[in-house]
Protein backbone atom coordinates (compact mmCIF):
# COMPACT_ATOMS: atom_id res chain seq x y z
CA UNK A 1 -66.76 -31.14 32.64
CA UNK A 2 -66.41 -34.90 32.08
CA UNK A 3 -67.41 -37.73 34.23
CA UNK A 4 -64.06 -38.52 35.52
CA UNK A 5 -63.13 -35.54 36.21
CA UNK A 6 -65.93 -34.89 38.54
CA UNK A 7 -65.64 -38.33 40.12
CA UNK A 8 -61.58 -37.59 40.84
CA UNK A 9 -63.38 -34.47 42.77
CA UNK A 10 -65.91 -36.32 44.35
CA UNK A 11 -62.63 -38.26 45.97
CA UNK A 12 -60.12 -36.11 46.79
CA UNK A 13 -62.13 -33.36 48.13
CA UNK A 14 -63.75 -35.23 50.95
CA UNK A 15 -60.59 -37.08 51.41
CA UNK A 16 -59.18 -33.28 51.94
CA UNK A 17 -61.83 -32.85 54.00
CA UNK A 18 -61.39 -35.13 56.18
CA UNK A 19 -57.84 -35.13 56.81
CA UNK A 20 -58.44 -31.52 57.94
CA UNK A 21 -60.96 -32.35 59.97
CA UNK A 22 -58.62 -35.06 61.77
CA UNK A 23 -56.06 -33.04 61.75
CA UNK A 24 -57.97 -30.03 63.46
CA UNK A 25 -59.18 -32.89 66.07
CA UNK A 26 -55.91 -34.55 66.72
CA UNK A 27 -54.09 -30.66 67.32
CA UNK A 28 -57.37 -29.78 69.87
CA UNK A 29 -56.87 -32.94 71.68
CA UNK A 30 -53.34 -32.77 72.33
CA UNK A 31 -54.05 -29.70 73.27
CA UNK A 32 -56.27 -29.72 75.92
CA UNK A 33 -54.21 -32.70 77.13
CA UNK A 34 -50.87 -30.43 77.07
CA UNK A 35 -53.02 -27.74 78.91
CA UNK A 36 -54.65 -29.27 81.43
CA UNK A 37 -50.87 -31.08 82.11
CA UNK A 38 -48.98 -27.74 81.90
CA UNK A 39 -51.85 -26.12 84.36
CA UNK A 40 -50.90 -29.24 87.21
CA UNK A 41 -47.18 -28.70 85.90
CA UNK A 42 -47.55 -24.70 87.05
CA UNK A 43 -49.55 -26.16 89.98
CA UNK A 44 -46.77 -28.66 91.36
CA UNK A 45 -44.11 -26.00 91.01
CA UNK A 46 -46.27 -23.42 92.76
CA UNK A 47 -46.43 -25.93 95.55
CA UNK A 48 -43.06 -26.16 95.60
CA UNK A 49 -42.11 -22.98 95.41
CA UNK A 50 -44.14 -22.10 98.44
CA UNK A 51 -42.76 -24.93 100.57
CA UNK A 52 -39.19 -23.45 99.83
CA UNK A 53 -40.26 -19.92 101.21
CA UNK A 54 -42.04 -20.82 104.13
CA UNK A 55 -38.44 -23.25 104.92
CA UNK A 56 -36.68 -20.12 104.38
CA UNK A 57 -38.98 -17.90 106.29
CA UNK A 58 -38.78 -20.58 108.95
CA UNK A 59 -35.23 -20.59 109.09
CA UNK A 60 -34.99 -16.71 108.71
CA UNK A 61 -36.99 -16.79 111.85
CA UNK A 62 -35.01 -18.94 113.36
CA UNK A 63 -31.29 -17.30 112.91
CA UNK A 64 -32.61 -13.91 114.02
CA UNK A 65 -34.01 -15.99 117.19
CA UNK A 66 -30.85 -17.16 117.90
CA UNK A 67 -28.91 -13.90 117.12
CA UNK A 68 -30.83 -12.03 119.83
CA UNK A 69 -30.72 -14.63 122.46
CA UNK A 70 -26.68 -15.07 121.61
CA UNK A 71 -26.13 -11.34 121.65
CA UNK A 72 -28.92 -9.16 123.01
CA UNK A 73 -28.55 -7.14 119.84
CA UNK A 74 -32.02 -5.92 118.78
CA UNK A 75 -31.07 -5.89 115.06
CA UNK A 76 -30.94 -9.40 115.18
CA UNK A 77 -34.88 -8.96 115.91
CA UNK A 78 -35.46 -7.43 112.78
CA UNK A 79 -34.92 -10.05 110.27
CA UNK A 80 -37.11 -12.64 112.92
CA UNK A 81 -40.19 -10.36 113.27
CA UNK A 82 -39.76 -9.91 109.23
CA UNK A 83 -39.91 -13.95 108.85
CA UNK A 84 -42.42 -14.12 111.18
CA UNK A 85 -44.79 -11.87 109.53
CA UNK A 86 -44.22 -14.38 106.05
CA UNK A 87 -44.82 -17.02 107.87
CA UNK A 88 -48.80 -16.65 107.90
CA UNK A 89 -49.08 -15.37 104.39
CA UNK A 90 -47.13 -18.13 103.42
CA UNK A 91 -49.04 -20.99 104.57
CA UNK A 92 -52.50 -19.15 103.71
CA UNK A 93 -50.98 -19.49 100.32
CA UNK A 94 -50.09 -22.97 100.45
CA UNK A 95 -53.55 -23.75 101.89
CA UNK A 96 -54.79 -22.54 98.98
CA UNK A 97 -52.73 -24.94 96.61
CA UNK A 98 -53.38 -27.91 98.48
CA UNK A 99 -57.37 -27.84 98.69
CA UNK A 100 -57.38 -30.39 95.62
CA UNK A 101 -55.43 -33.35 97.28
CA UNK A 102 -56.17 -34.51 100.41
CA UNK A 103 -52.78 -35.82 100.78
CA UNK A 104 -51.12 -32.78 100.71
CA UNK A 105 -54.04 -31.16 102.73
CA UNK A 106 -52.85 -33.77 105.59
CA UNK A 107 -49.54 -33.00 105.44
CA UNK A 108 -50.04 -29.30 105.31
CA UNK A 109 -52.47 -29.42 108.52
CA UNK A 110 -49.33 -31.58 110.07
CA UNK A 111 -46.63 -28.75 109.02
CA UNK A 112 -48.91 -26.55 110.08
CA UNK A 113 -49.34 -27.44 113.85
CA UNK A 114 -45.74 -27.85 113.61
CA UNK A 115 -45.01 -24.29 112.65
CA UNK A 116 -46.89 -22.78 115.54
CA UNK A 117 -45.66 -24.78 118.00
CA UNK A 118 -42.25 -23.68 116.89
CA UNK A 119 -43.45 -19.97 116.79
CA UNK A 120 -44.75 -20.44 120.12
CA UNK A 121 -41.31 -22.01 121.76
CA UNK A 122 -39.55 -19.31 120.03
CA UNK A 123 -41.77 -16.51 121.23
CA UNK A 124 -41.46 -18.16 124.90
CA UNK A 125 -37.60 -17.71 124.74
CA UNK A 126 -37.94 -14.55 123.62
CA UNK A 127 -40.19 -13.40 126.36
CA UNK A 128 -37.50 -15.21 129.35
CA UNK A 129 -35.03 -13.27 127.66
CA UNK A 130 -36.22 -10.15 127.71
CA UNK A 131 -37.18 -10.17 131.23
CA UNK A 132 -34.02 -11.25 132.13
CA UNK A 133 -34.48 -15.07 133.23
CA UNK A 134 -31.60 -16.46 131.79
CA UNK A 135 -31.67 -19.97 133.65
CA UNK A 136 -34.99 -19.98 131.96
CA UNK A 137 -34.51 -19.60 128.47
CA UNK A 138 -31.20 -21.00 128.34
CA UNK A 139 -33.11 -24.51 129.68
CA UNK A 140 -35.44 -23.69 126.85
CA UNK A 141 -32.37 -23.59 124.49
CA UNK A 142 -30.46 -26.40 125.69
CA UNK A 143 -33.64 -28.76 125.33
CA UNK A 144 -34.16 -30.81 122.09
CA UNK A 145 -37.72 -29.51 121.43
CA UNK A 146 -36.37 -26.67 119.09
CA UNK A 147 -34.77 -28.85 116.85
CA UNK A 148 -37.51 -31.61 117.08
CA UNK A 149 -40.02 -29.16 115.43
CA UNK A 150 -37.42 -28.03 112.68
CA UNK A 151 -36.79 -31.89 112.05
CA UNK A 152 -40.89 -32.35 111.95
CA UNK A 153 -41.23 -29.39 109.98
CA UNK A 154 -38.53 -30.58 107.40
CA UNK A 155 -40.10 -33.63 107.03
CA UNK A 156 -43.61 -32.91 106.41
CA UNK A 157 -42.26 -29.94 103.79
CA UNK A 158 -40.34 -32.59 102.28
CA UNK A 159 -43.21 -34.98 101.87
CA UNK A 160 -45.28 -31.93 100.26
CA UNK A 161 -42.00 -31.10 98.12
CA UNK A 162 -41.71 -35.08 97.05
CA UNK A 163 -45.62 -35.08 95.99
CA UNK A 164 -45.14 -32.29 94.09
CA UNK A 165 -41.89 -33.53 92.38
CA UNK A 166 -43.85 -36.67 91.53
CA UNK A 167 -46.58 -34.88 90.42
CA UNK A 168 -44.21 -32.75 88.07
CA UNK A 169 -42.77 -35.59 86.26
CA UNK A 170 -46.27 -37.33 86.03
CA UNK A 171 -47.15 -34.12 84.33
CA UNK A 172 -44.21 -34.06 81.92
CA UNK A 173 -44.79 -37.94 80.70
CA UNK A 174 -48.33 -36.47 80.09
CA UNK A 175 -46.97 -34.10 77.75
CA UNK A 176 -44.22 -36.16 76.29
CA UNK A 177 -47.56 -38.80 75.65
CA UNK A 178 -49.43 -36.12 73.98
CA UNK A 179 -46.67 -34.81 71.82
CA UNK A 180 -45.75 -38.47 70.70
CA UNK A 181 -49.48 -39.12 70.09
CA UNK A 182 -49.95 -35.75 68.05
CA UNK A 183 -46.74 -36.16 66.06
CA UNK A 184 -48.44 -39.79 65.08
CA UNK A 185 -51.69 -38.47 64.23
CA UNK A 186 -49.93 -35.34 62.58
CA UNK A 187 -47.67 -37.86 60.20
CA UNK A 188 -50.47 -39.85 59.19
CA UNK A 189 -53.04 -36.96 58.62
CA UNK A 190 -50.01 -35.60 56.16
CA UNK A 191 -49.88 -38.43 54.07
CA UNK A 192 -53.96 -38.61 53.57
CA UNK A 193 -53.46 -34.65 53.15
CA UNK A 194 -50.44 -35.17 50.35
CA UNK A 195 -52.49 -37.58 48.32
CA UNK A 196 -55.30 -35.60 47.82
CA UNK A 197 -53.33 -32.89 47.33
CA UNK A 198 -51.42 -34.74 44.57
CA UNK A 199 -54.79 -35.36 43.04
CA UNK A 200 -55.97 -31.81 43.56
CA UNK A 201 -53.01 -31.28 41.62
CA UNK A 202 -53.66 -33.18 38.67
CA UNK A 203 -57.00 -32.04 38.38
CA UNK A 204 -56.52 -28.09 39.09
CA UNK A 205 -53.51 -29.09 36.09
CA UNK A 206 -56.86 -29.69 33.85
CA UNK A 207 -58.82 -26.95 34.92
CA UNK A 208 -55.96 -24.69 34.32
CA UNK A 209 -55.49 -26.14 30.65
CA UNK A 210 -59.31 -25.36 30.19
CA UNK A 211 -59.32 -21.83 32.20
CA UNK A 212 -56.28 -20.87 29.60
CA UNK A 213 -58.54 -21.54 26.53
CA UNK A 214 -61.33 -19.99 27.52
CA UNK A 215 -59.09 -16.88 28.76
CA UNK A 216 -58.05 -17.22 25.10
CA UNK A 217 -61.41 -16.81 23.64
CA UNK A 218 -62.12 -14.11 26.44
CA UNK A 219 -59.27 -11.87 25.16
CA UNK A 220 -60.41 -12.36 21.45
CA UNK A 221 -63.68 -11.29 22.54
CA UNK A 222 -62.88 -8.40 24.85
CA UNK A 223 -60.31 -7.27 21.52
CA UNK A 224 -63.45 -7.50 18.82
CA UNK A 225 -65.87 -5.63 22.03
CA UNK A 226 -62.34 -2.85 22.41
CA UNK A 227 -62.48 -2.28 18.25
CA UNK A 228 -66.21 -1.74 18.13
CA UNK A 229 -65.97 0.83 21.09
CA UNK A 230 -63.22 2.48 19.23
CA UNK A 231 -64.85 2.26 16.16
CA UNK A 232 -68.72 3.63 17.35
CA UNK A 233 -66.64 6.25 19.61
CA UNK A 234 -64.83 7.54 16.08
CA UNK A 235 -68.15 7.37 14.63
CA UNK A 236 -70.01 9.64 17.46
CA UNK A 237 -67.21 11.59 17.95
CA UNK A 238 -67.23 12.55 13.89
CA UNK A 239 -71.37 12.98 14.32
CA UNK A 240 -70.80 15.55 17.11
CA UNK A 241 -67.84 17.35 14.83
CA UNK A 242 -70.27 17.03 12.14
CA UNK A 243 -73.18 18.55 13.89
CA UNK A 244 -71.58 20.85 15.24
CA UNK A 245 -70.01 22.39 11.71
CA UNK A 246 -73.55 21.56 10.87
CA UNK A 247 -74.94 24.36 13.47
CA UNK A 248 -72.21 26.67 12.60
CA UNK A 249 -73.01 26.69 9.06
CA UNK A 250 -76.64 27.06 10.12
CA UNK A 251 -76.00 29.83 12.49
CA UNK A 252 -73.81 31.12 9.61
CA UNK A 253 -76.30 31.10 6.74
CA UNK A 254 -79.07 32.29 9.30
CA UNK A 255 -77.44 35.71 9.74
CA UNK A 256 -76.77 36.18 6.04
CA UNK A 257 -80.47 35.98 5.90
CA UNK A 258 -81.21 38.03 8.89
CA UNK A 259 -78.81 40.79 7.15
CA UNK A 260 -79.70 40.22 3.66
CA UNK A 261 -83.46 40.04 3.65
CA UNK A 262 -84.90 41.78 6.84
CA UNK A 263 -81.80 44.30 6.63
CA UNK A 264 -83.49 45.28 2.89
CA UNK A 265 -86.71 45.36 4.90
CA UNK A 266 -85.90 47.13 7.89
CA UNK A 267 -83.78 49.37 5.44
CA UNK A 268 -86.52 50.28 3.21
CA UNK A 269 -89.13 50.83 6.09
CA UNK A 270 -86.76 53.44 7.72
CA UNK A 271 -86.66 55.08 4.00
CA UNK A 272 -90.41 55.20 3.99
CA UNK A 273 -90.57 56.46 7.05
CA UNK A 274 -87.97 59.51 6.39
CA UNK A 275 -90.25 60.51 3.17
CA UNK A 276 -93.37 60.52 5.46
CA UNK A 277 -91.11 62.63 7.88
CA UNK A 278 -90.12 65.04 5.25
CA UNK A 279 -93.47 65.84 3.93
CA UNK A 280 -95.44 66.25 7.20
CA UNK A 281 -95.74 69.50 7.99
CA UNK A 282 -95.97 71.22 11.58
CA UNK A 283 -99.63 71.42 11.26
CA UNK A 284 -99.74 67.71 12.38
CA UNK A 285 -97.89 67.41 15.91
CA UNK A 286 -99.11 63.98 16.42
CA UNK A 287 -98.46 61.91 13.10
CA UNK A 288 -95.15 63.52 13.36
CA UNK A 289 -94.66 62.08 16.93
CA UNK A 290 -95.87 58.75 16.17
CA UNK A 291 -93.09 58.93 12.82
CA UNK A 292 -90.67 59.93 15.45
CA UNK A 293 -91.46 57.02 17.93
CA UNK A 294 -91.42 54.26 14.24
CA UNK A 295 -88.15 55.38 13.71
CA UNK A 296 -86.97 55.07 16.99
CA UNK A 297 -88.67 51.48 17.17
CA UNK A 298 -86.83 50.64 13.67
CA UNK A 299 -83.43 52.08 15.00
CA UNK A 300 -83.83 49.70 18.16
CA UNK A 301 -84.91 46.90 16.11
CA UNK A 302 -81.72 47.45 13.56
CA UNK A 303 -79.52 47.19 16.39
CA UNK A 304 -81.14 43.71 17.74
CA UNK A 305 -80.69 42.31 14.36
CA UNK A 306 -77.13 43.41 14.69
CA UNK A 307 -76.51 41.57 17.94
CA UNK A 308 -78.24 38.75 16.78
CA UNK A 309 -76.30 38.38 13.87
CA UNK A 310 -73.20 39.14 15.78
CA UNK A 311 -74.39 36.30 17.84
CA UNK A 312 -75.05 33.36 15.82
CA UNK A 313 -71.92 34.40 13.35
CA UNK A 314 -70.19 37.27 14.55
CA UNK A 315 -68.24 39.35 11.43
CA UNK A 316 -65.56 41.33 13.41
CA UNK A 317 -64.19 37.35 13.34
CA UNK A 318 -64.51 37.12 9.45
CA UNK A 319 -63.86 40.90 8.45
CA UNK A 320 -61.05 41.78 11.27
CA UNK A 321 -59.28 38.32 12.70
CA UNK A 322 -59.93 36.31 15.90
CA UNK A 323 -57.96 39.28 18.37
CA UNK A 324 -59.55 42.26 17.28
CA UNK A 325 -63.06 39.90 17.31
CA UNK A 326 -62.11 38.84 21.17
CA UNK A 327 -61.02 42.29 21.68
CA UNK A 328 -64.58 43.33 20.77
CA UNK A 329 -66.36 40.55 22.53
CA UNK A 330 -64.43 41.94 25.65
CA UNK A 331 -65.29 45.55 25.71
CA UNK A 332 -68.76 44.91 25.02
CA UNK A 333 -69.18 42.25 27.68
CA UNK A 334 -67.08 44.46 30.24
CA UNK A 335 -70.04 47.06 29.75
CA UNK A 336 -72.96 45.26 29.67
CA UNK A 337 -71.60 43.21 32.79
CA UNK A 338 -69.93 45.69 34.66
CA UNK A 339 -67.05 43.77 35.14
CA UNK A 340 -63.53 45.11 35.12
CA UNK A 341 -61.79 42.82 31.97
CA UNK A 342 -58.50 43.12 30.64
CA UNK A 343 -57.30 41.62 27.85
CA UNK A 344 -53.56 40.07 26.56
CA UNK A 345 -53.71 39.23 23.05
CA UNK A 346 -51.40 38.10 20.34
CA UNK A 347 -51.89 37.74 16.60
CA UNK A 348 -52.19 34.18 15.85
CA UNK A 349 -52.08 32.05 12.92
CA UNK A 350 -54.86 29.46 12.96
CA UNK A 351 -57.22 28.05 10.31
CA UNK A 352 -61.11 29.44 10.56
CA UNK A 353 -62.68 26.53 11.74
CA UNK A 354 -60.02 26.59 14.83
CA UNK A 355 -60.48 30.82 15.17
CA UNK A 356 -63.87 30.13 15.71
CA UNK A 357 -63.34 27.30 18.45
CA UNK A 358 -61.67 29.65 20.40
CA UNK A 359 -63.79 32.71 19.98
CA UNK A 360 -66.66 29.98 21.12
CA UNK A 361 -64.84 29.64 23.72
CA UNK A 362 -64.00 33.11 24.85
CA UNK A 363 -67.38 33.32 24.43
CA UNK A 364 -68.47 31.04 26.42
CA UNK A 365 -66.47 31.56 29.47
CA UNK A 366 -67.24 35.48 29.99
CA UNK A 367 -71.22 33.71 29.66
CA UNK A 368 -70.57 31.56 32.55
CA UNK A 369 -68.62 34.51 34.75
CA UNK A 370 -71.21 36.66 34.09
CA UNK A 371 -74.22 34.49 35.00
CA UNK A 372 -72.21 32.68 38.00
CA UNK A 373 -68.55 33.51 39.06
CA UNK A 374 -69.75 36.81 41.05
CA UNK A 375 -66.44 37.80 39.57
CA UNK A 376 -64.72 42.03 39.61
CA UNK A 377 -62.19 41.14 37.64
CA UNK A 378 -61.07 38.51 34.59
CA UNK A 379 -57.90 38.55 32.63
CA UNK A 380 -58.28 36.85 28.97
CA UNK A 381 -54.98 36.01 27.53
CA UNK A 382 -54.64 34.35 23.70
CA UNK A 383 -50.44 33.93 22.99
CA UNK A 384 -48.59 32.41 20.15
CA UNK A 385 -46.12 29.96 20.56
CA UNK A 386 -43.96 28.22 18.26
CA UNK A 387 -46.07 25.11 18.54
CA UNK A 388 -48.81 26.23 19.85
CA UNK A 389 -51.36 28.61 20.84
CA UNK A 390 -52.54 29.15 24.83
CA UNK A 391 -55.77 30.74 25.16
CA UNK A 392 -56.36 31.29 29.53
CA UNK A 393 -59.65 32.84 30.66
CA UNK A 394 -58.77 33.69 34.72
CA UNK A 395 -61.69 35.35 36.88
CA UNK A 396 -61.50 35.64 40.77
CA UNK A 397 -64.98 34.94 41.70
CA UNK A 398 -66.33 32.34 43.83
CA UNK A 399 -65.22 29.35 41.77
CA UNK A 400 -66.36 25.62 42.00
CA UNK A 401 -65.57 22.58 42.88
CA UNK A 402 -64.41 20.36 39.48
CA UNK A 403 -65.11 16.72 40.91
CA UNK A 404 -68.96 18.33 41.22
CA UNK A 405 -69.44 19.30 37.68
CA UNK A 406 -72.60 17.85 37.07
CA UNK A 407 -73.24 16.54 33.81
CA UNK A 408 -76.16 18.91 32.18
CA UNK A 409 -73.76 21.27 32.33
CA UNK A 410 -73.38 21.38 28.12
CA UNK A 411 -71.72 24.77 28.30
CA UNK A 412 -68.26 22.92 29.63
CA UNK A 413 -69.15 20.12 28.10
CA UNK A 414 -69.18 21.88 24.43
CA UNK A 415 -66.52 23.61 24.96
CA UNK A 416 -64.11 20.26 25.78
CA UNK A 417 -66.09 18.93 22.21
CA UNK A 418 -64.49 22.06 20.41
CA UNK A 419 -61.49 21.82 21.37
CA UNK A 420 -60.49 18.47 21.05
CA UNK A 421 -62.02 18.27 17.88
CA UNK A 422 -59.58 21.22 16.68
CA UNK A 423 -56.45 18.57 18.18
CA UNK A 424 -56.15 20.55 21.27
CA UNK A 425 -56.58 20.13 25.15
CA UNK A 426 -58.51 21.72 27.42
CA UNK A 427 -58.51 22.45 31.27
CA UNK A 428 -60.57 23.57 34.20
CA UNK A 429 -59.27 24.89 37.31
CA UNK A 430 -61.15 25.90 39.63
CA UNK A 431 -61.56 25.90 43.93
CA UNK A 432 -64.34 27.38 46.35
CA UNK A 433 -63.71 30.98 47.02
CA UNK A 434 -60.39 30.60 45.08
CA UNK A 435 -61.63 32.24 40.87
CA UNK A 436 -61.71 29.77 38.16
CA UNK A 437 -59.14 29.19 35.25
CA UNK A 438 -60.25 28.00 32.03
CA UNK A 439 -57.09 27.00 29.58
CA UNK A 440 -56.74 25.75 26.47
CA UNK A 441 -53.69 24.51 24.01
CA UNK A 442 -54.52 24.21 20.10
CA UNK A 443 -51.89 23.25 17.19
CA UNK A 444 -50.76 25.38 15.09
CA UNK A 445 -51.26 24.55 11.50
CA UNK A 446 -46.83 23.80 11.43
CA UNK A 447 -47.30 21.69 14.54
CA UNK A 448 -49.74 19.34 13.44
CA UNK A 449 -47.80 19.17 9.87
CA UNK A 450 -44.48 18.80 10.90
CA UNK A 451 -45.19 15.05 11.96
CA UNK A 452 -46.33 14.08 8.68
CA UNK A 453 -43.43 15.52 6.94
C-alpha cells in the first residue's frame, strides 16, 4: 500500500475514532442528566400525588363526619372510619418523600399536627354524639375550629403541592437543557463522523479496486488448482481401473496355470497312484491303505485347486453367463453358510468386463453377510431393464450404521471402484437392527451408446 494511502488512514480513522468516542460521551451525559431529572420529575409527582389523597381522605373523613352527626345514620360512619384508616398510611408515605428537603419536611410536620388535631375534634363530636349530648357537640359544630384546621390543612398541602409543582418544571427545563445540549453535541459529532466517513469512502473505493484484482488472480488460480485436481483425479482414477484389470488378468492367468500345470500334475499323480493300486495285491494290507489314504489326499487336494481357481477367476462366469455363475455362487454359499438365500435373476446383456463387476460384487456382499450381518435370510435380485440393469443384494441381519463406515473398510470401498468404473452407481442402505441393502445400477451397452449416436 502506498504512502498516501496509509497517511489518509492514519487521519480519518482516529478522526472516526474520536467522534465516536464524543459521541458515546455526549449520549451518557445527557443521559444521566435526563435520569437523575426524570427520577426528581417521578419524585415531585409522587409528592403530589400523595398530598391529593391524603386531601381527599381528609375530606372523605370529613363528609361521613358530618353525615352521621346530620342524620344518626351509621352508614354514614363507614366511609369516615374508611378515610380515617388512609389517613396514617398516607402521611407515613409522604414522610417518606419528604426526608430529602427540609422544606417540605417543615411543612409536612405542620400538616401533620394539623391533621390530628382535626382527627381529634372530629372524634370528640363523635363521642358527644353518641352519648347523646347534643348541646355539646352541636357547640362543637357551630364553632370555627373545624374549619380553621381544614383551612390550615389546605394551606400547608398547598405549599407542599406548590414545591413540588416548582420542582416539576425545574425538572423539565433540566431535560429540555439536556436535550438541547445533546442535539448540539449530536449535530456536530455528525459532521466530524460524515467527513471521515467520506474519506473512509474514498479509500475503502481503493481497496475495493485492489481487493477486485487480486480476487481476479485468486479465481485464475483456484481454476488452474480445480484443472489439476480434475486432471490427477482422472489420472488415479484410470491407475485404480488399470490395476484393477491388472489383478483380474493376474487372477485370470493364475488359474490357467493352477489348472494347466498342477492339474497335469495332480492328474498324473492320481494315474500313478491307480497303477500302484491295481498291482498290489491283498497280501499287502498296509501299502494298500496308505494308496487308499494318497488318493484320498489327491481327491481333496483336486477339489481345493478347483475352488481356488473358481476363486481368483471363476469359469461358470466364462463357460455359462453371469446368472447361472451367481446362481452357482448362491447355492454354494447358502450351504457352506447355512443361510437361507433366494435368488431373482434375469438374463442380461452386458459386456465381460461389466459381468464380472457384478459377479465381484455378488461376491462380495454374501462375504460380508456371512462374516458380519448375523443374517437367516438374503434375497439377491439381478433384472434387466431397458436402460439398465439393477443388481439388489437385501439381508435382514443386524445392519450398520452408514455415516460410521470407517475407511479400511476396502471391501465397500472396492466395490463403489467397480462400479463406477463400469458407468454405474452404487448404494448402501443400511440401519441398526433394520438388514442391509446393497444396490447397484449399470448401463447397458444401448444406454451408454445411444448418447453418442
Amino acid at each position: 500500500m502506498r504512502w498516501p494511502s496509509l497517511q489518509k488512514i492514519a487521519i480519518s480513522l482516529p478522526m472516526a475514532m474520536l467522534a465516536a468516542l464524543t459521541l458515546v460521551g455526549i449520549n451518557e451525559a445527557g443521559f444521566r442528566r435526563s435520569h437523575d431529572a426524570l427520577e426528581h420529575l417521578a419524585h415531585s409527582q409522587s409528592t403530589h400525588a400523595s398530598v391529593n389523597r391524603l386531601l381527599r381522605s381528609m375530606l372523605d373523613a370529613e363528609t361521613g363526619h358530618r353525615g352521621y352527626l346530620l342524620t344518626g345514620e351509621e352508614s354514614y360512619l363507614e366511609p369516615y372510619e374508611a378515610a380515617v384508616s388512609t389517613v396514617n398510611d398516607n402521611l407515613t408515605q409522604l414522610r417518606g418523600l419528604v426526608l430529602g428537603s427540609p422544606e417540605d419536611l417543615e411543612d409536612f410536620a405542620l400538616l401533620s399536627r394539623q391533621i390530628s388535631r382535626k382527627l381529634s375534634e372530629m372524634e370528640l363530636s363523635l363521642h358527644l354524639r353518641r352519648k347523646g349530648q347534643e348541646d355539646a357537640w352541636k357547640f362543637v359544630m357551630s364553632t370555627d375550629v373545624g374549619k380553621e384546621n381544614m383551612d390550615a390543612i389546605r394551606t400547608h398541602a398547598r405549599a407542599l403541592i406548590e414545591r413540588s409543582i416548582q420542582q416539576v418544571g425545574k425538572n423539565q427545563a433540566e431535560i429540555s437543557q439536556s436535550l438541547l445540549l445533546s442535539r448540539m453535541g449530536i449535530a456536530l459529532v455528525t459532521a466530524v463522523g460524515l467527513l471521515a466517513f467520506y474519506m473512509y469512502l474514498r479509500q475503502r473505493n481503493a481497496l475495493q479496486l485492489a481487493t477486485e484484482r487480486e480476487q481476479v488472480l485468486l479465481e485464475q488460480e483456484r481454476a488452474r488448482l480445480e484443472g489439476l485436481v480434475r486432471e490427477r483425479t482422472a489420472s488415479l482414477t484410470e491407475l485404480a481401473n488399470h490395476l484393477q484389470q491388472v489383478r483380474e488378468d493376474e487372477r485370470g492367468h493364475l488359474a490357467r496355470e493352477l489348472h494347466d500345470e498342477l492339474g497335469a500334475l495332480l492328474t498324473a499323480a492320481k494315474l500313478d497312484v491307480a497303477r500302484l493300486k491295481s498291482r498290489i495285491t491283498s497280501e499287502a494290507p498296509e501299502v494298500a491303505e496308505r494308496l487308499q489314504h494318497l488318493s484320498t489326499a489327491l481327491n481333496g487336494v483336486i477339489a481345493l485347486k478347483r475352488r481356488i481357481i473358481e476363486d481368483l477367476r471363476p469359469s461358470s462366469l466364462a463357460n455359462l453367463g453371469l446368472t447361472a455363475a451367481i446362481d452357482i455362487l448362491v447355492r454354494e454359499f447358502s450351504q457352506q453358510a447355512g443361510i437361507d438365500v433366494q435368488a431373482s435373476l434375469d438374463t442380461v446383456a452386458l459386456p465381460e468386463t461389466t459381468q464380472l463387476t457384478v459377479y465381484r460384487m455378488v461376491q462380495e456382499s454374501l462375504t460380508n453377510i456371512g462374516k458380519y450381518a448375523q443374517a437367516t435370510q438374503v434375497l439377491v435380485t439381478v433384472h434387466q431393464y431397458p436402460t439398465h440393469v439393477a443388481v439388489q443384494i437385501r439381508d435382514n441381519g443386524v445392519g450398520f450404521d452408514p455415516a460410521g463406515i470407517s475407511r479400511t473398510a476396502h471391501g465397500l470401498v472396492g466395490m463403489r471402484q467397480r462400479v463406477e468404473a463400469a458407468g454405474g452407481r452404487l448404494t448402501v442402505s443400511s440401519r441398526p437392527q433394520e438388514g442391509t441393502v446393497v444396490s447397484a445400477v449399470l448401463p447397458t451397452p444401448m444406454a451408454v451408446a445411444a448418447p453418442q449416436a
